[in-house]
Protein backbone atom coordinates (compact mmCIF):
# COMPACT_ATOMS: atom_id res chain seq x y z
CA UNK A 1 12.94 -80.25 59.35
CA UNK A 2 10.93 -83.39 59.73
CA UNK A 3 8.04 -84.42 61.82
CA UNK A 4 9.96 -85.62 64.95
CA UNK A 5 9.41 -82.74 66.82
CA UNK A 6 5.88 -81.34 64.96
CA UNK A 7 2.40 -82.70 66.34
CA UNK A 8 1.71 -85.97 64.72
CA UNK A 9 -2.01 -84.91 63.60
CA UNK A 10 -1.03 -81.74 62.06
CA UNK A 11 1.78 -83.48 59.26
CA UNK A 12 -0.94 -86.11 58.68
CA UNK A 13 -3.63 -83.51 58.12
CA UNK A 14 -1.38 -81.22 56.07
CA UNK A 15 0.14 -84.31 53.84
CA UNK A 16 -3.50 -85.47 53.07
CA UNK A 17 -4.90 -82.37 51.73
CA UNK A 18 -1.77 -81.58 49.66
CA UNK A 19 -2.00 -85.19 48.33
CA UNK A 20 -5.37 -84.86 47.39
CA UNK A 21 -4.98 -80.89 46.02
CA UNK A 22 -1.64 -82.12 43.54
CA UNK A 23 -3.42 -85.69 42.40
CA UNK A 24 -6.56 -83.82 41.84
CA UNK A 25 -4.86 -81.02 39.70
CA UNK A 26 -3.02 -83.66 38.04
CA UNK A 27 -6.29 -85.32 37.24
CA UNK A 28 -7.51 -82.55 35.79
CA UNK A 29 -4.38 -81.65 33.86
CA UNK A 30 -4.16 -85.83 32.50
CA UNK A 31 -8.24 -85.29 31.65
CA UNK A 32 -7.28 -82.30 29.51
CA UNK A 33 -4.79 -84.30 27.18
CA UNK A 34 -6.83 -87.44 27.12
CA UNK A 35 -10.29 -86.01 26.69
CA UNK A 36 -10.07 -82.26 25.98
CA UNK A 37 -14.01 -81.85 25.37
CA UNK A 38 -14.71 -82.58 29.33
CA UNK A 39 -13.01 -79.51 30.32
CA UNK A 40 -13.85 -77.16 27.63
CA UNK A 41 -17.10 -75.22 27.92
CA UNK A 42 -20.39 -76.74 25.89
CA UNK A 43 -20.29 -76.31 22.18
CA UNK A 44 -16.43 -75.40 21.65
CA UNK A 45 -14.62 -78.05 20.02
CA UNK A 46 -10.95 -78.66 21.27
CA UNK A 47 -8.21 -77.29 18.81
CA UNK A 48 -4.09 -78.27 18.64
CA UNK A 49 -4.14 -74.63 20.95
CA UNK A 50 -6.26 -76.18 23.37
CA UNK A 51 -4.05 -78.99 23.65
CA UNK A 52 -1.43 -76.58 24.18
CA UNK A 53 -2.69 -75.66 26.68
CA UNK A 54 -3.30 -78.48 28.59
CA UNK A 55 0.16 -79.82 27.80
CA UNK A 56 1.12 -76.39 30.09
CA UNK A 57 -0.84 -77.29 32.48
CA UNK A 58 0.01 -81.02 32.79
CA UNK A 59 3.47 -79.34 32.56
CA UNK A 60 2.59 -77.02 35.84
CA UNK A 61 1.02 -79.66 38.02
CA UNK A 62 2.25 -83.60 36.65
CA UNK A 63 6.12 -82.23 38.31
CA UNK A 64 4.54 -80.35 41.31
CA UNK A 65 2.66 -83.92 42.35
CA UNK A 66 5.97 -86.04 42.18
CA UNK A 67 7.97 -83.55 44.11
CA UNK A 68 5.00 -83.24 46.88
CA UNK A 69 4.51 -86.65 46.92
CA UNK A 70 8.03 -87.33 47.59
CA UNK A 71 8.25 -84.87 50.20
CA UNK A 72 5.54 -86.33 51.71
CA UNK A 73 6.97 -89.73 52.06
CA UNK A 74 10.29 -88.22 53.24
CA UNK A 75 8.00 -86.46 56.07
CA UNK A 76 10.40 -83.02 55.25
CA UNK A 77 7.63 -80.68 57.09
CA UNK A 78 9.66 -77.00 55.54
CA UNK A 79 9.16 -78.49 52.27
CA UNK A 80 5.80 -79.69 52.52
CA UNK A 81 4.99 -76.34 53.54
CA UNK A 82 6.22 -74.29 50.73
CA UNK A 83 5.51 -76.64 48.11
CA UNK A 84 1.64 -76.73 50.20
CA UNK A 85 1.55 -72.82 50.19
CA UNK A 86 2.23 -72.94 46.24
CA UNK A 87 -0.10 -75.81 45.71
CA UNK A 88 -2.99 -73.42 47.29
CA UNK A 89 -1.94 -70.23 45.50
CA UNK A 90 -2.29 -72.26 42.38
CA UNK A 91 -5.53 -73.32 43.52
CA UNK A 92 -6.89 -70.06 44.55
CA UNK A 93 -5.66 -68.52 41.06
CA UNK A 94 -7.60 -71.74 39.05
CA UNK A 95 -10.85 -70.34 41.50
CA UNK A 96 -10.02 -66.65 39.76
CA UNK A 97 -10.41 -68.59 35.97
CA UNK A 98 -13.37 -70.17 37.20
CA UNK A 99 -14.68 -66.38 38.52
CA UNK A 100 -13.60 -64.86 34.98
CA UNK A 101 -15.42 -67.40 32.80
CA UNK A 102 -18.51 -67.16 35.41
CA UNK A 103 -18.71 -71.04 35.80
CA UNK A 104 -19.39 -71.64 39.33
CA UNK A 105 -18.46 -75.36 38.94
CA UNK A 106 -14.39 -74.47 37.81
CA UNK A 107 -14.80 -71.42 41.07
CA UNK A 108 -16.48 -73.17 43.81
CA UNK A 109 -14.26 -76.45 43.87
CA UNK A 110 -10.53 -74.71 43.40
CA UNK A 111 -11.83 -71.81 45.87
CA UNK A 112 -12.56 -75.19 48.68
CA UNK A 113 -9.71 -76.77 48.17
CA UNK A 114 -7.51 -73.91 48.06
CA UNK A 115 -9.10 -72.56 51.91
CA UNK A 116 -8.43 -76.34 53.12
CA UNK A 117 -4.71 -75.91 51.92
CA UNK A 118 -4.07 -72.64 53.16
CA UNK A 119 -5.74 -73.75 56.26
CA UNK A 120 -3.53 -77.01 56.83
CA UNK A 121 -0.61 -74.95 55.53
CA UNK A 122 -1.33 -72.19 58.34
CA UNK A 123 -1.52 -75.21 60.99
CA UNK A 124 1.67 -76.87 59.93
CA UNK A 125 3.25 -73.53 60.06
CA UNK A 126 2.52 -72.76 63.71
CA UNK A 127 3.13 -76.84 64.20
CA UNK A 128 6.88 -75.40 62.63
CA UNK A 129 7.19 -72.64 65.06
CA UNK A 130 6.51 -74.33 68.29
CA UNK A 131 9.00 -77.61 67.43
C-alpha cells in the first residue's frame, strides 16, 4: 500500500521517527567499529570480541537502515510499518541491555525512542485501517 489513500501527516510523522531510530542505531553500530572505547563502560579496554560484537551489531542495524530508508522513499506504508514495528522492538530490547548493565544513559534513550516508534507505528496502523 502507499500513502495515496493514508493521512499525509501520519506517513511523514511515521517516516521521520523511523529515519531517525535506523540512522541513529546505525550511528551507534559505525561508533562501535570505529571507536570501540566510546561505547564500552569506563576502564574496560576493547578486545577482537568486542569488535565482534559490534561487527553483529553493525550487521543487525547498517541492512535494516538501507531497507527502511528505501521504503521510505518508495512511500510503501505496509512496509514501513513492519520494518517500523521491528525497528522499535529492537529499540525497546537495547533499553532492556541498558536496564541489565544499570546505565541509565544506554536505558533512558532506547526506552524514548522506542515509545516514539511504537507510537508513530500505532498511528500509521490505524492511518492503514481507515484507507
Amino acid at each position: 500500500m502507499t500513502t495515496t489513500s493514508l493521512q499525509p501527516n501520519v506517513m511523514r510523522w511515521a517516516s521521520l521517527v523511523t529515519a531517525i531510530n535506523v540512522l541513529v542505531a546505525s550511528g551507534f553500530s559505525i561508533l562501535a567499529l570505529v571507536n570501540p572505547q566510546a561505547m564500552l563502560p569506563a576502564g574496560i579496554l576493547p578486545t577482537k570480541a568486542s569488535f565482534i560484537l559490534a561487527l553483529y551489531a553493525a550487521a543487525r542495524t547498517l541492512p535494516l537502515a538501507l531497507i527502511t530508508l528505501v521504503v521510505i522513499y518508495r512511500r510503501a506504508a505496509s512496509a514501513l510499518l513492519i520494518l517500523g514495528t521491528l525497528a522499535g522492538l529492537i529499540q525497546l530490547m537495547d533499553a532492556g541491555i541498558g536496564a541489565f548493565e544499570h546505565d541509565p544513559g544506554k536505558s533512558i534513550g532506547p526506552l524514548v525512542i522506542a515509545g516514539l516508534q511504537l507510537f508513530a507505528m500505532l498511528q500509521l496502523n490505524k492511518s492503514i485501517q481507515r484507507a
